[in-house]
PDB file of N, CA and C in Angstrom:
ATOM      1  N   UNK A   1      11.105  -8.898 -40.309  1.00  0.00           N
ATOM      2  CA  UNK A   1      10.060  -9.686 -40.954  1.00  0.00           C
ATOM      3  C   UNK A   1       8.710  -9.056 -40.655  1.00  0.00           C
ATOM      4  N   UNK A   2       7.863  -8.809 -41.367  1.00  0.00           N
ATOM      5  CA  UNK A   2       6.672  -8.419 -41.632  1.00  0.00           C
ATOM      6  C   UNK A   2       5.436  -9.553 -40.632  1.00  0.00           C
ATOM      7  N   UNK A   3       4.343  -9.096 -39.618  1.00  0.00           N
ATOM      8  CA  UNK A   3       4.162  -9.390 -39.072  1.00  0.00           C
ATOM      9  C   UNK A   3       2.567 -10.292 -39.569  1.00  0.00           C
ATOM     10  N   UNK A   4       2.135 -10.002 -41.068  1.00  0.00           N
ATOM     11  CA  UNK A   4       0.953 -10.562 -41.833  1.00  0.00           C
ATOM     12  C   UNK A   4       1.749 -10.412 -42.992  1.00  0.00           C
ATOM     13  N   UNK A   5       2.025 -11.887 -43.220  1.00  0.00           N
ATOM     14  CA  UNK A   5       2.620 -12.384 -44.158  1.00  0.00           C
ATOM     15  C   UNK A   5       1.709 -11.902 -45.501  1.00  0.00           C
ATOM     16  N   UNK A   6       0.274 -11.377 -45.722  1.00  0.00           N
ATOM     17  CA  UNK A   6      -0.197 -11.006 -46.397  1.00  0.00           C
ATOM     18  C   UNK A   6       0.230  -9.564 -47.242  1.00  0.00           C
ATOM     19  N   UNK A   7       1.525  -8.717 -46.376  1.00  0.00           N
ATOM     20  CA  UNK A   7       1.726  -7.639 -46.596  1.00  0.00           C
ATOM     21  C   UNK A   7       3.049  -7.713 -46.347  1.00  0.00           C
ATOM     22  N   UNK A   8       4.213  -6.424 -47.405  1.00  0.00           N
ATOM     23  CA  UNK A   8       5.273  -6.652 -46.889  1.00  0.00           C
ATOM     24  C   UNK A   8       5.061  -5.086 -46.867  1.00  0.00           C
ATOM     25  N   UNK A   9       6.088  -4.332 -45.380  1.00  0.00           N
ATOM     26  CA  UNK A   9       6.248  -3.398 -45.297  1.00  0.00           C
ATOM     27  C   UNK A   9       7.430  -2.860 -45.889  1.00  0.00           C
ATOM     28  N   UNK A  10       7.377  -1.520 -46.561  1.00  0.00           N
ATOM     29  CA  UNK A  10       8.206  -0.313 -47.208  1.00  0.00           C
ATOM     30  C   UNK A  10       8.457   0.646 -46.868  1.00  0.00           C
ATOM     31  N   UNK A  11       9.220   1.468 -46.795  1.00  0.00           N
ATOM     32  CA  UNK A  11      10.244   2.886 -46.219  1.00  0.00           C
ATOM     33  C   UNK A  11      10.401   3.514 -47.430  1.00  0.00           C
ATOM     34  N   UNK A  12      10.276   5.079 -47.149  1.00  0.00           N
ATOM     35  CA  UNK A  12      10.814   5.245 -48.352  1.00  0.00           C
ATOM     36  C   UNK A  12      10.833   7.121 -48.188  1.00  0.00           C
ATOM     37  N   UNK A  13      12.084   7.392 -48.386  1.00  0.00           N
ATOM     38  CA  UNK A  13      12.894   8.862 -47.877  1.00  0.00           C
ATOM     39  C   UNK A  13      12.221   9.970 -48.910  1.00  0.00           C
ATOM     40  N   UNK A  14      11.541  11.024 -48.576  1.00  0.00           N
ATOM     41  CA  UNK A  14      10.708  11.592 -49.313  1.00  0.00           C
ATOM     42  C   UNK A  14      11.256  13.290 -49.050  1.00  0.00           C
ATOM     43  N   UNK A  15      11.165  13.777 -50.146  1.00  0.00           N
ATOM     44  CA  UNK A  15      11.735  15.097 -49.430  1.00  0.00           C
ATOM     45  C   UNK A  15       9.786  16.453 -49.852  1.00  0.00           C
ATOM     46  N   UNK A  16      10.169  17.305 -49.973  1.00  0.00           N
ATOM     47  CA  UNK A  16       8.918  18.095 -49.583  1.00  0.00           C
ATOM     48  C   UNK A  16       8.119  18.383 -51.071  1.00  0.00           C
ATOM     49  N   UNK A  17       8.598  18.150 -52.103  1.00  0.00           N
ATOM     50  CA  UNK A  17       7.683  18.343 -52.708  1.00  0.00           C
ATOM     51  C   UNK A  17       6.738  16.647 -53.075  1.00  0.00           C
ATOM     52  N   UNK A  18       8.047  15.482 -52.880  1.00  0.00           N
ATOM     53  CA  UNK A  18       6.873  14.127 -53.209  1.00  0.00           C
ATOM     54  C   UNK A  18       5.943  14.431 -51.949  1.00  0.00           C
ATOM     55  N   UNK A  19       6.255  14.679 -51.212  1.00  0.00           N
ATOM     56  CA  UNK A  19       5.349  14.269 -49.705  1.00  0.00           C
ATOM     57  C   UNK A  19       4.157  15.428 -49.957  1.00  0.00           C
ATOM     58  N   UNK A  20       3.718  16.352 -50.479  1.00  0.00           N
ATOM     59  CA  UNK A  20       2.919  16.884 -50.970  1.00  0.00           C
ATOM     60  C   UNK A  20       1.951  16.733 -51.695  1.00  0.00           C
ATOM     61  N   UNK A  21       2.706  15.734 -52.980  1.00  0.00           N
ATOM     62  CA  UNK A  21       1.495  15.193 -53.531  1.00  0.00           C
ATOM     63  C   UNK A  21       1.145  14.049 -53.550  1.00  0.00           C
ATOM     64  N   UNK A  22       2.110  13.595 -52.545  1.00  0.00           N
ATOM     65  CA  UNK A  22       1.130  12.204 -51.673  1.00  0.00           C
ATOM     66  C   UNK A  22       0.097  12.789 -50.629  1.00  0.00           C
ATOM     67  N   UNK A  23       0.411  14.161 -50.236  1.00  0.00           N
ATOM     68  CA  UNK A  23      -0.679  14.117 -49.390  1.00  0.00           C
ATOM     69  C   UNK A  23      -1.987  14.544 -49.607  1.00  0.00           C
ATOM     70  N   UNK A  24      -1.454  14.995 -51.253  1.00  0.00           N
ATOM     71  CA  UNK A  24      -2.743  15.636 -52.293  1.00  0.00           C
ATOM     72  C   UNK A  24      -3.889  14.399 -52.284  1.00  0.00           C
ATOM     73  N   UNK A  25      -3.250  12.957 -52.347  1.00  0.00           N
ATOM     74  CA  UNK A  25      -3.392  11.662 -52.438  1.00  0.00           C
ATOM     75  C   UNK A  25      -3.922  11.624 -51.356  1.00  0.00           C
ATOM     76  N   UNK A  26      -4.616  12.155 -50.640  1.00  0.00           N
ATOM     77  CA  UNK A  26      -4.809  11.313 -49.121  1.00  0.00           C
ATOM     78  C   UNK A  26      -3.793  10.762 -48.587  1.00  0.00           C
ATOM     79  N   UNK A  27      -2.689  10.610 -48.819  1.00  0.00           N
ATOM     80  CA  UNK A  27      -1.716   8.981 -48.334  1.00  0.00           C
ATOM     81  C   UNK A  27      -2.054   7.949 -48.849  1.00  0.00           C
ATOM     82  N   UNK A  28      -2.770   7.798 -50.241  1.00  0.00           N
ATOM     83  CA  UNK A  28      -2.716   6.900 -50.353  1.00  0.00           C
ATOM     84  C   UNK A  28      -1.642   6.574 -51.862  1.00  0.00           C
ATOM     85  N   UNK A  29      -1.123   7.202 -52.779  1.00  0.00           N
ATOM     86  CA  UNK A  29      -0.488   6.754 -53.821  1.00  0.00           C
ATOM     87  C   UNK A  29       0.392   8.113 -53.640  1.00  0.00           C
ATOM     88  N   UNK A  30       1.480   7.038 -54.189  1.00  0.00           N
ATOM     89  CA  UNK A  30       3.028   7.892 -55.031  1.00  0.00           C
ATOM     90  C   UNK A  30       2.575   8.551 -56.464  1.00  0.00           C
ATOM     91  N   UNK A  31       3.269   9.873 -56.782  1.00  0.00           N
ATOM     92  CA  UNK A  31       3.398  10.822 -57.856  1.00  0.00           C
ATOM     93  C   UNK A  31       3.817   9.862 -58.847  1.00  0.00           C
ATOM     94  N   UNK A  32       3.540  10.159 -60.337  1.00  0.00           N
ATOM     95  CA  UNK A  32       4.372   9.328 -61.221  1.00  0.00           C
ATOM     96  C   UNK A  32       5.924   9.958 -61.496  1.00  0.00           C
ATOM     97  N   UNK A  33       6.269   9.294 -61.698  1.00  0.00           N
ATOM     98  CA  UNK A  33       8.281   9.335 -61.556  1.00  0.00           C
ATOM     99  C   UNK A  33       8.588  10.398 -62.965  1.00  0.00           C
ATOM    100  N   UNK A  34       9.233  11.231 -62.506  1.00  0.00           N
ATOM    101  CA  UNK A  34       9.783  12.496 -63.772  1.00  0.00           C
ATOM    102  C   UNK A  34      10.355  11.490 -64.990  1.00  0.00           C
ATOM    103  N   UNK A  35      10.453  12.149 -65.886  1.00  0.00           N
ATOM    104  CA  UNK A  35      11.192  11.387 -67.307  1.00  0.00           C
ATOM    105  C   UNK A  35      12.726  11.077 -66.721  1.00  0.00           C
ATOM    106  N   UNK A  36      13.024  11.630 -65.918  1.00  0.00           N
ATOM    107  CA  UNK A  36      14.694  11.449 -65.399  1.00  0.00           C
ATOM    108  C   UNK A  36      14.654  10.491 -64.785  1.00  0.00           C
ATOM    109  N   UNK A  37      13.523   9.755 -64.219  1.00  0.00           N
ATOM    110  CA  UNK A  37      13.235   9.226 -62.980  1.00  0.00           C
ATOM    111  C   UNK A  37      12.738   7.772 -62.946  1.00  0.00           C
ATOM    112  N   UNK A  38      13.247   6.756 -63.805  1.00  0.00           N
ATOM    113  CA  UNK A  38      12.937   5.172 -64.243  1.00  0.00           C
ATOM    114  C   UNK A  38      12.657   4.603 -63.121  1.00  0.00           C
ATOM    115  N   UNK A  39      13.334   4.464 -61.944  1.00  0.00           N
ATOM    116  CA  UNK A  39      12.713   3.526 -60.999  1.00  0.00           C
ATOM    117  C   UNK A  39      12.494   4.117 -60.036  1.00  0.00           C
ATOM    118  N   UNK A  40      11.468   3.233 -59.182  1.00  0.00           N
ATOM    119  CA  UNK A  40      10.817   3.927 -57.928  1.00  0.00           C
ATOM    120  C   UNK A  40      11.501   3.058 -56.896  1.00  0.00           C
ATOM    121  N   UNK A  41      12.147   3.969 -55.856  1.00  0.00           N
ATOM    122  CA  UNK A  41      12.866   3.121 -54.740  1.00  0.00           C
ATOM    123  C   UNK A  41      12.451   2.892 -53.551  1.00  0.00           C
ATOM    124  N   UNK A  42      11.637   2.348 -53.104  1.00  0.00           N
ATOM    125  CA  UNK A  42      11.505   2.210 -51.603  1.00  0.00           C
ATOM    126  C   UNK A  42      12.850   1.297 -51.191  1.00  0.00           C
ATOM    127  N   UNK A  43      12.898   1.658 -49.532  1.00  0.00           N
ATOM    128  CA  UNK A  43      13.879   0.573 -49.103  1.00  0.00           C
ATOM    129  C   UNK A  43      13.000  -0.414 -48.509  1.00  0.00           C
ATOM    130  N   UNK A  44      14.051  -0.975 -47.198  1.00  0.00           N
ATOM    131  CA  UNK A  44      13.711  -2.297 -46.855  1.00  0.00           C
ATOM    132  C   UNK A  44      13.129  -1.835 -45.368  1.00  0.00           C
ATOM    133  N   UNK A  45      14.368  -0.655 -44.763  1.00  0.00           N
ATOM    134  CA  UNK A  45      14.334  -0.660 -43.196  1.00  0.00           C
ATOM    135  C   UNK A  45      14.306   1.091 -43.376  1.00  0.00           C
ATOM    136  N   UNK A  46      13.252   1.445 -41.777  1.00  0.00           N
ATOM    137  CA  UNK A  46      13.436   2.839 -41.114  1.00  0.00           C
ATOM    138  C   UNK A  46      14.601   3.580 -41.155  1.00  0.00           C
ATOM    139  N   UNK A  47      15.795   2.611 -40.909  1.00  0.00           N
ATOM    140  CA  UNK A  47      17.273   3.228 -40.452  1.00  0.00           C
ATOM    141  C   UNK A  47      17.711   3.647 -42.154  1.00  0.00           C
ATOM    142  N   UNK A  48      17.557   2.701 -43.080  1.00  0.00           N
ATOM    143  CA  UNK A  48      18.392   3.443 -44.312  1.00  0.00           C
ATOM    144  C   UNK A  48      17.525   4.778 -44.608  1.00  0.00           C
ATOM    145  N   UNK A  49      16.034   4.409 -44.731  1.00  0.00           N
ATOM    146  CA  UNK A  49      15.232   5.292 -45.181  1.00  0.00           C
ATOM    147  C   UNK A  49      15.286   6.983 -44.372  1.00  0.00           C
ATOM    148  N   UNK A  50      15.721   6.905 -42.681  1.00  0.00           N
ATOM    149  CA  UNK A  50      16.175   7.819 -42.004  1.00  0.00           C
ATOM    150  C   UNK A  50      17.636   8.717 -42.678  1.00  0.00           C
ATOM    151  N   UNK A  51      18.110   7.417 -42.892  1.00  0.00           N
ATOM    152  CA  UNK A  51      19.755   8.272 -43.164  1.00  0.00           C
ATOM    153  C   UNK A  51      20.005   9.332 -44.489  1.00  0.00           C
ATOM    154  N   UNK A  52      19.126   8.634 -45.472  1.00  0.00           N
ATOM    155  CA  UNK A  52      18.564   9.239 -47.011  1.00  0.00           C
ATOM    156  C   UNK A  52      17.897  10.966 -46.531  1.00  0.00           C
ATOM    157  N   UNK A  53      17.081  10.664 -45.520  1.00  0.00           N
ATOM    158  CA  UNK A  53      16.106  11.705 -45.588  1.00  0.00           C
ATOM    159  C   UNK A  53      16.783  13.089 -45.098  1.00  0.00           C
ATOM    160  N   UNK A  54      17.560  12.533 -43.951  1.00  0.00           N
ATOM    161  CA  UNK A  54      18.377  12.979 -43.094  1.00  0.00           C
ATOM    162  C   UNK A  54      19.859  13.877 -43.806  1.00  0.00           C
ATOM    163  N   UNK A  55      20.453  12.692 -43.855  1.00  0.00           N
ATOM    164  CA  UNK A  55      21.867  12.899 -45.185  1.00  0.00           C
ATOM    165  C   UNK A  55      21.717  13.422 -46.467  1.00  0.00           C
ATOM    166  N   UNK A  56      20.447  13.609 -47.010  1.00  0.00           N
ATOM    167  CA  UNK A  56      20.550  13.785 -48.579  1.00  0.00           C
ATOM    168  C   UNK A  56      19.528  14.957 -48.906  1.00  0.00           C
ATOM    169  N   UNK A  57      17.899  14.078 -48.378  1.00  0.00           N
ATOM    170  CA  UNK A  57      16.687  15.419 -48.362  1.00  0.00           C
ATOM    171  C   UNK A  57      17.009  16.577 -48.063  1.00  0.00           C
ATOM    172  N   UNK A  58      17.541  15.952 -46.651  1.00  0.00           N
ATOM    173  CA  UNK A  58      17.772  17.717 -45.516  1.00  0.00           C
ATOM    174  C   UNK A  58      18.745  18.687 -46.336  1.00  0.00           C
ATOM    175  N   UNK A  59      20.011  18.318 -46.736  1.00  0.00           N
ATOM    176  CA  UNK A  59      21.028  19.564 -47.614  1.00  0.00           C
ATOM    177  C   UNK A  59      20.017  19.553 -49.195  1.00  0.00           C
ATOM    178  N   UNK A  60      19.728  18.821 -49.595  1.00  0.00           N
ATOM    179  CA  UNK A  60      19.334  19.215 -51.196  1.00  0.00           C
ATOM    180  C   UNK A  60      17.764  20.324 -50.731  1.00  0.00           C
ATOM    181  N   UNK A  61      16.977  20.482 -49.675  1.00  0.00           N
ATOM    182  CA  UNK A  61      15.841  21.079 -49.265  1.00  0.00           C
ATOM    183  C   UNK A  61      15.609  21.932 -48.410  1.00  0.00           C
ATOM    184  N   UNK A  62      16.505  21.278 -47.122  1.00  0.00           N
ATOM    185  CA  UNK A  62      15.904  21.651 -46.009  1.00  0.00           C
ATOM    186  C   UNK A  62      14.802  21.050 -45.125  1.00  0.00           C
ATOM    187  N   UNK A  63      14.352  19.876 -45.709  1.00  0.00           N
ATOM    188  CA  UNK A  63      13.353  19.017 -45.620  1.00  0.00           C
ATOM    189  C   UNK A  63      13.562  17.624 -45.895  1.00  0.00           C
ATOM    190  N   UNK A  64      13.210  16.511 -45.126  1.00  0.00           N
ATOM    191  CA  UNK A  64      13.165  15.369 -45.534  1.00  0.00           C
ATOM    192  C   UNK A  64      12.490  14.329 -44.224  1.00  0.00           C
ATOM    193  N   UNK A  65      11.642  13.486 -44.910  1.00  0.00           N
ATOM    194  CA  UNK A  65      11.029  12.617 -43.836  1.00  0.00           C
ATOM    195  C   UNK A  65      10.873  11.351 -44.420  1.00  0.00           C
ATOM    196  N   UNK A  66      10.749  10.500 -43.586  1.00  0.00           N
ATOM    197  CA  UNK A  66      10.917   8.611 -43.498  1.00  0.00           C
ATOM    198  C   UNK A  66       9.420   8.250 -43.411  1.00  0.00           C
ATOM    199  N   UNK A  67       8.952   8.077 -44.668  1.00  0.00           N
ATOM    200  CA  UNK A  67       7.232   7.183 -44.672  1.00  0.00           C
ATOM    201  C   UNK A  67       7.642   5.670 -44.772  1.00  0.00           C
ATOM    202  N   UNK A  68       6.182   5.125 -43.999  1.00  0.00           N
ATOM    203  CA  UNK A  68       6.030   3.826 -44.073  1.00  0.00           C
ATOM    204  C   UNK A  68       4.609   3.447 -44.800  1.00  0.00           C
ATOM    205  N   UNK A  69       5.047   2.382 -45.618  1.00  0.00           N
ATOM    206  CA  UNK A  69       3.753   1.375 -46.033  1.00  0.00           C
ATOM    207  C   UNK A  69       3.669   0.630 -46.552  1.00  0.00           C
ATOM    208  N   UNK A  70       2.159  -0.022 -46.556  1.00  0.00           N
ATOM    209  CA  UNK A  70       2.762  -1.555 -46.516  1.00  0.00           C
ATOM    210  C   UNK A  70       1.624  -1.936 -48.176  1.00  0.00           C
ATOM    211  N   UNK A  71       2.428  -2.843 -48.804  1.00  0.00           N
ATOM    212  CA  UNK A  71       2.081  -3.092 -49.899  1.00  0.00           C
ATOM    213  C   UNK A  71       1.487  -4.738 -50.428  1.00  0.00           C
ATOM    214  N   UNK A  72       0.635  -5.224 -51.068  1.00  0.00           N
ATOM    215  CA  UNK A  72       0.535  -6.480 -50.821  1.00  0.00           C
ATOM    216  C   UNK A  72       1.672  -7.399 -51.165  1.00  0.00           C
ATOM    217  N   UNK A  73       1.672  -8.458 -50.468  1.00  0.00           N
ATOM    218  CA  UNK A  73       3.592  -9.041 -50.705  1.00  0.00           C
ATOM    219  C   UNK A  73       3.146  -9.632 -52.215  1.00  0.00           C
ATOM    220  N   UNK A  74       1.983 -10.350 -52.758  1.00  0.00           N
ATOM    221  CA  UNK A  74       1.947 -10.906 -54.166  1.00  0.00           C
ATOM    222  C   UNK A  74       2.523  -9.943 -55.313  1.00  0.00           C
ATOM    223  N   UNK A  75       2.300  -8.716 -54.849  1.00  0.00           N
ATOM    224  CA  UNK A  75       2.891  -7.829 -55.501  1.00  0.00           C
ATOM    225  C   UNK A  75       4.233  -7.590 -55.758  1.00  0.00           C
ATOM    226  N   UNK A  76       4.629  -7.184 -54.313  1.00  0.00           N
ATOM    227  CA  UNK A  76       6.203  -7.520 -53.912  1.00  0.00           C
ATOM    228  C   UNK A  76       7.264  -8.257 -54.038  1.00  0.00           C
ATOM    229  N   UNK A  77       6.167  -9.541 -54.558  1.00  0.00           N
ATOM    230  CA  UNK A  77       7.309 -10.746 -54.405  1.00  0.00           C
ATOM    231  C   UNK A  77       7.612 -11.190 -56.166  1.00  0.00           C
ATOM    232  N   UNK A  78       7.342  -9.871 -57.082  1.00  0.00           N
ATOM    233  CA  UNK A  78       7.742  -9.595 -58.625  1.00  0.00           C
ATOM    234  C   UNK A  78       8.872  -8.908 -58.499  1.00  0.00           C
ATOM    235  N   UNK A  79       9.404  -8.281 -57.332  1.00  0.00           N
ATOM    236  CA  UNK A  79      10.968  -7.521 -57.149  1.00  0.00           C
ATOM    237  C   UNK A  79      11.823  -8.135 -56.334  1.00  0.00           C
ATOM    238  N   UNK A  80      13.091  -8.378 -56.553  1.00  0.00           N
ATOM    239  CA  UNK A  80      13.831  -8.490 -56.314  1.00  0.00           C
ATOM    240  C   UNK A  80      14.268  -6.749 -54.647  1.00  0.00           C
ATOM    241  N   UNK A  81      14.884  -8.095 -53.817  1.00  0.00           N
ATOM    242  CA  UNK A  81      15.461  -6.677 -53.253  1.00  0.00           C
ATOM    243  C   UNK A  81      16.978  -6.939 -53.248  1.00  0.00           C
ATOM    244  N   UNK A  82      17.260  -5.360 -53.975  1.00  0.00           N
ATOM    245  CA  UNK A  82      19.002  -4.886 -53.597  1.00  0.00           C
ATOM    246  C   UNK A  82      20.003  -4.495 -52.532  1.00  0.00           C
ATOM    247  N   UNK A  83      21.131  -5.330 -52.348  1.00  0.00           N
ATOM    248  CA  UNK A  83      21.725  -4.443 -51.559  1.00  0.00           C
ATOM    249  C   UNK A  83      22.818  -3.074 -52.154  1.00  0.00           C
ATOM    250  N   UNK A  84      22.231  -2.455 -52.282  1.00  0.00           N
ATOM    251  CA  UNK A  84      23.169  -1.240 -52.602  1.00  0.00           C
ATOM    252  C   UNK A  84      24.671  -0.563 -52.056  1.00  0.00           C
ATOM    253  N   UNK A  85      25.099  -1.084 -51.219  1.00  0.00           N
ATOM    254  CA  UNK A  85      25.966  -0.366 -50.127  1.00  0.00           C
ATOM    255  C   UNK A  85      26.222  -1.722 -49.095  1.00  0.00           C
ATOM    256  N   UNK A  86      26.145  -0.935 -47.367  1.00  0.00           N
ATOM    257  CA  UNK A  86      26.172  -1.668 -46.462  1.00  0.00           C
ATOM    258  C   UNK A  86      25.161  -2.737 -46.578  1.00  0.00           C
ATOM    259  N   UNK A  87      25.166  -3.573 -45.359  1.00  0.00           N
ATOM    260  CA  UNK A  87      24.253  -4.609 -44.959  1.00  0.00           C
ATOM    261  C   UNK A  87      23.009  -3.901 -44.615  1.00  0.00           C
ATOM    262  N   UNK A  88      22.608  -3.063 -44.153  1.00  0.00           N
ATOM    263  CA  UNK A  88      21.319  -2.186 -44.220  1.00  0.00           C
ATOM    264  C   UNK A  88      20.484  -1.545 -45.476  1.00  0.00           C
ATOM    265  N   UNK A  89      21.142  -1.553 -46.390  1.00  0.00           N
ATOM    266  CA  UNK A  89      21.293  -0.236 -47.494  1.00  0.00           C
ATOM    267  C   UNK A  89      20.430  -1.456 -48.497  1.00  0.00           C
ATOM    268  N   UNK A  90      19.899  -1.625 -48.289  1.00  0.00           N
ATOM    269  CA  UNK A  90      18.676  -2.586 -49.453  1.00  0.00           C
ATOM    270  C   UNK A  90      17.327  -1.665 -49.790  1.00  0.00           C
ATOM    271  N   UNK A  91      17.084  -2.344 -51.165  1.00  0.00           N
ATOM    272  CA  UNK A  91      15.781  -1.766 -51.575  1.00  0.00           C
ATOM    273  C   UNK A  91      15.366  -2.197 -53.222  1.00  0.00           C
ATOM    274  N   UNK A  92      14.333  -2.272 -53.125  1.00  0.00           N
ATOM    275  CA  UNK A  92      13.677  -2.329 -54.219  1.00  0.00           C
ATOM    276  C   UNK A  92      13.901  -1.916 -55.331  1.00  0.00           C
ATOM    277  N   UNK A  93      14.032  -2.235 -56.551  1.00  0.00           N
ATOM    278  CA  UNK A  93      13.862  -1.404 -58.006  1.00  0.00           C
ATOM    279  C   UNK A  93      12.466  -1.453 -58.330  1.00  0.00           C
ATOM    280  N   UNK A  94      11.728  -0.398 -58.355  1.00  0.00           N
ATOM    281  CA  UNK A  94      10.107  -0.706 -59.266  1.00  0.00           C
ATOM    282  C   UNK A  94      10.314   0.283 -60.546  1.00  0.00           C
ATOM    283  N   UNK A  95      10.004  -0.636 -61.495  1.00  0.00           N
ATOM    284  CA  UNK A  95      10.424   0.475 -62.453  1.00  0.00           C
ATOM    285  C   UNK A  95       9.253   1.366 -62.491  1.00  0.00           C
ATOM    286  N   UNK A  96       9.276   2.299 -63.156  1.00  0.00           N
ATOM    287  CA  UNK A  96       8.421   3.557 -62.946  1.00  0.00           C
ATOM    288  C   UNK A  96       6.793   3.083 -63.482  1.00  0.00           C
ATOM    289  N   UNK A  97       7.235   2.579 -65.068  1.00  0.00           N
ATOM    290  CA  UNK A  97       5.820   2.027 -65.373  1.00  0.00           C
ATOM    291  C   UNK A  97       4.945   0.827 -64.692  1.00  0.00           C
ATOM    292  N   UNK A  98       5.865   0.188 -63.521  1.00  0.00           N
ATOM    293  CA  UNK A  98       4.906  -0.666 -62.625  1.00  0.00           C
ATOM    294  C   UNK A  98       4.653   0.448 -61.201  1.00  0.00           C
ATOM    295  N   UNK A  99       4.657   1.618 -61.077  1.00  0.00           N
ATOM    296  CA  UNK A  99       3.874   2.185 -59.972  1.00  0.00           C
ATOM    297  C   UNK A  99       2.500   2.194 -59.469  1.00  0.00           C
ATOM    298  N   UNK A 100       1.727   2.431 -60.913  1.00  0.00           N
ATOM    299  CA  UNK A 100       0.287   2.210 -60.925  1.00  0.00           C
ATOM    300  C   UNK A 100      -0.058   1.400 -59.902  1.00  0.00           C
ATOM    301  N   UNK A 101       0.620  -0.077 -60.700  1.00  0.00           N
ATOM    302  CA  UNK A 101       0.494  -1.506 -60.249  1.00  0.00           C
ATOM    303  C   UNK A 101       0.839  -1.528 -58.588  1.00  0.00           C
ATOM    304  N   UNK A 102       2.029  -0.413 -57.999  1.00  0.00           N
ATOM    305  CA  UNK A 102       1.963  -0.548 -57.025  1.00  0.00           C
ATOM    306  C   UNK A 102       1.278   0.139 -56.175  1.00  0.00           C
ATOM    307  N   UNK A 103       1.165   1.040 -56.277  1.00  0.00           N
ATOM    308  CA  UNK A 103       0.125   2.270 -56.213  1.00  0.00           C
ATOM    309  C   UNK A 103      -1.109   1.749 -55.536  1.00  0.00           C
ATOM    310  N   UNK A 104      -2.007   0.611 -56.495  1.00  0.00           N
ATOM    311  CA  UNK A 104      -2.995  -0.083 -56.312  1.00  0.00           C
ATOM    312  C   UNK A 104      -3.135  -1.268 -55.395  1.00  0.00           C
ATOM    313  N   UNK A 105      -1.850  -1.503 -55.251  1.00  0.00           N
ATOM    314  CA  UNK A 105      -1.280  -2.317 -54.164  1.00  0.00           C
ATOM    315  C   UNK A 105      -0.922  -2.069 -52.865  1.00  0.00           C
ATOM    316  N   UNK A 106      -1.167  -1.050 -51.972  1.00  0.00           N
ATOM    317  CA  UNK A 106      -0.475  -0.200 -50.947  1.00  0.00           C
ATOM    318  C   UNK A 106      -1.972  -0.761 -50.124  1.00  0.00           C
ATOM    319  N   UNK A 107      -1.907  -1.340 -48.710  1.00  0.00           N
ATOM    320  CA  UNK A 107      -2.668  -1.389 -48.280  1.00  0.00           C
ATOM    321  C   UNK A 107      -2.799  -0.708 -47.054  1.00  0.00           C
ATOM    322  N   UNK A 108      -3.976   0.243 -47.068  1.00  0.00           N
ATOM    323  CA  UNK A 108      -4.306   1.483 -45.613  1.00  0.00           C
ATOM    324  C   UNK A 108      -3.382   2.693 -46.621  1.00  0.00           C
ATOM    325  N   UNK A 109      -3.017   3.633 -45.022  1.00  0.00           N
ATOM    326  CA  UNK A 109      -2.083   4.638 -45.862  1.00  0.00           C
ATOM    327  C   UNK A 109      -0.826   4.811 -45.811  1.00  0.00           C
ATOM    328  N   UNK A 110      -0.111   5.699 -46.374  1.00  0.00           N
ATOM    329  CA  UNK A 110       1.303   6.101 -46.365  1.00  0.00           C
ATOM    330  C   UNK A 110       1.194   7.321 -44.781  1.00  0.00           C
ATOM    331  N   UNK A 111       2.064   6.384 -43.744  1.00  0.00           N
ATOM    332  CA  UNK A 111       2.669   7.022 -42.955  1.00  0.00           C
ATOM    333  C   UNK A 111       3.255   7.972 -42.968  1.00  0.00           C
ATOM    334  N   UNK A 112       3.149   9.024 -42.278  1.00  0.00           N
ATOM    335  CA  UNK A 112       5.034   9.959 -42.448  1.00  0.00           C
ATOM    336  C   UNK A 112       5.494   9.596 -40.820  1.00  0.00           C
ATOM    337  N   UNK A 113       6.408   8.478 -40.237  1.00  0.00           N
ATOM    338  CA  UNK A 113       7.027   8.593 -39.394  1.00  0.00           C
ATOM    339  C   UNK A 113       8.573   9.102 -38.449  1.00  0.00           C
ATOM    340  N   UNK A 114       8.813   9.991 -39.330  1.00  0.00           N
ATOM    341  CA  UNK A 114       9.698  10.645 -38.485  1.00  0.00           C
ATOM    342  C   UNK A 114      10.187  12.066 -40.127  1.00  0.00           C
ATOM    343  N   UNK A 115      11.087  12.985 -38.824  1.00  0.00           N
ATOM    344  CA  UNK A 115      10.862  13.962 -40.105  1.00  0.00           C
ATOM    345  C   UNK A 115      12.274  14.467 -39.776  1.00  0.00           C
ATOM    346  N   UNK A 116      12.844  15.467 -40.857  1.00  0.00           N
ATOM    347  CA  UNK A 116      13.840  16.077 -40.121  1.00  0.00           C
ATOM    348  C   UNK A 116      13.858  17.647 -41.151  1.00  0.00           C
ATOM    349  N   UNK A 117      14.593  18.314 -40.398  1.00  0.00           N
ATOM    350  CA  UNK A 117      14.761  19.566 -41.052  1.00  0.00           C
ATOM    351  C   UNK A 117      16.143  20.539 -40.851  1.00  0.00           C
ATOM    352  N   UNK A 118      16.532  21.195 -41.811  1.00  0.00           N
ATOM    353  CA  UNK A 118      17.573  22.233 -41.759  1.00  0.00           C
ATOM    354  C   UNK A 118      17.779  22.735 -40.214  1.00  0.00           C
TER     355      UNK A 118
END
C-alpha cells in the first residue's frame, strides 16, 4: 500500500533503449509506444518488475533495469489492475493513447532502482 494516498506507486522493467529516452526526459516522462505497441505496462511490485528486467531485458539486450514512480492515484484509479500469471505478476493496462495523460500525471521523477546486466 502506498504511503500518501494522494499517489499510487509504479514499477516498470525497462530495457536500454526506453531508459534513454526517459533520461532524454529528465526522468520525467515515458517515450510514446511504437505502432506494435497499444498498451503501456507498468506493474504493481519491485519483485515482478525485477524478474521482467532480469528474465527478459537481460537475454533480449544485455541490459535491463527496475524504475519506480509514482503517479497521481485520480489518475490511476481509471485502470483497472491485472493479474497476469502468479499472485505477484499484476499490472496495469494504459492504453498507449492515455500516456500523455499519464505522463502528466507522474509526480517528482522516474527512479532507476536496481539494474542488471549480461
Amino acid at each position: 500500500m502506498d504511503a500518501d494516498p494522494e499517489t499510487t506507486t509504479l514499477y516498470r522493467p525497462t530495457g536500454p533503449e526506453e531508459i534513454e529516452l526517459v533520461r532524454a526526459s529528465g526522468f520525467r516522462r515515458w517515450p510514446p509506444r511504437l505502432p506494435d505497441q497499444p498498451i503501456f505496462y507498468p506493474v504493481t511490485n519491485e519483485a515482478y518488475a525485477a524478474q521482467i528486467a532480469r528474465d527478459w531485458n537481460v537475454p533480449a539486450s544485455g541490459y535491463g533495469c527496475v524504475t519506480r514512480f509514482r503517479v497521481r492515484s485520480d489518475v490511476m484509479r481509471r485502470y483497472a489492475v491485472r493479474q497476469v500469471g502468479g499472485a505477484e505478476h499484476t499490472e496495469w493496462w494504459i492504453p498507449a493513447e492515455d500516456l500523455e495523460t499519464l505522463n502528466d500525471a507522474i509526480v517528482g521523477v522516474i527512479e532507476i532502482i536496481g539494474e542488471f546486466r549480461r
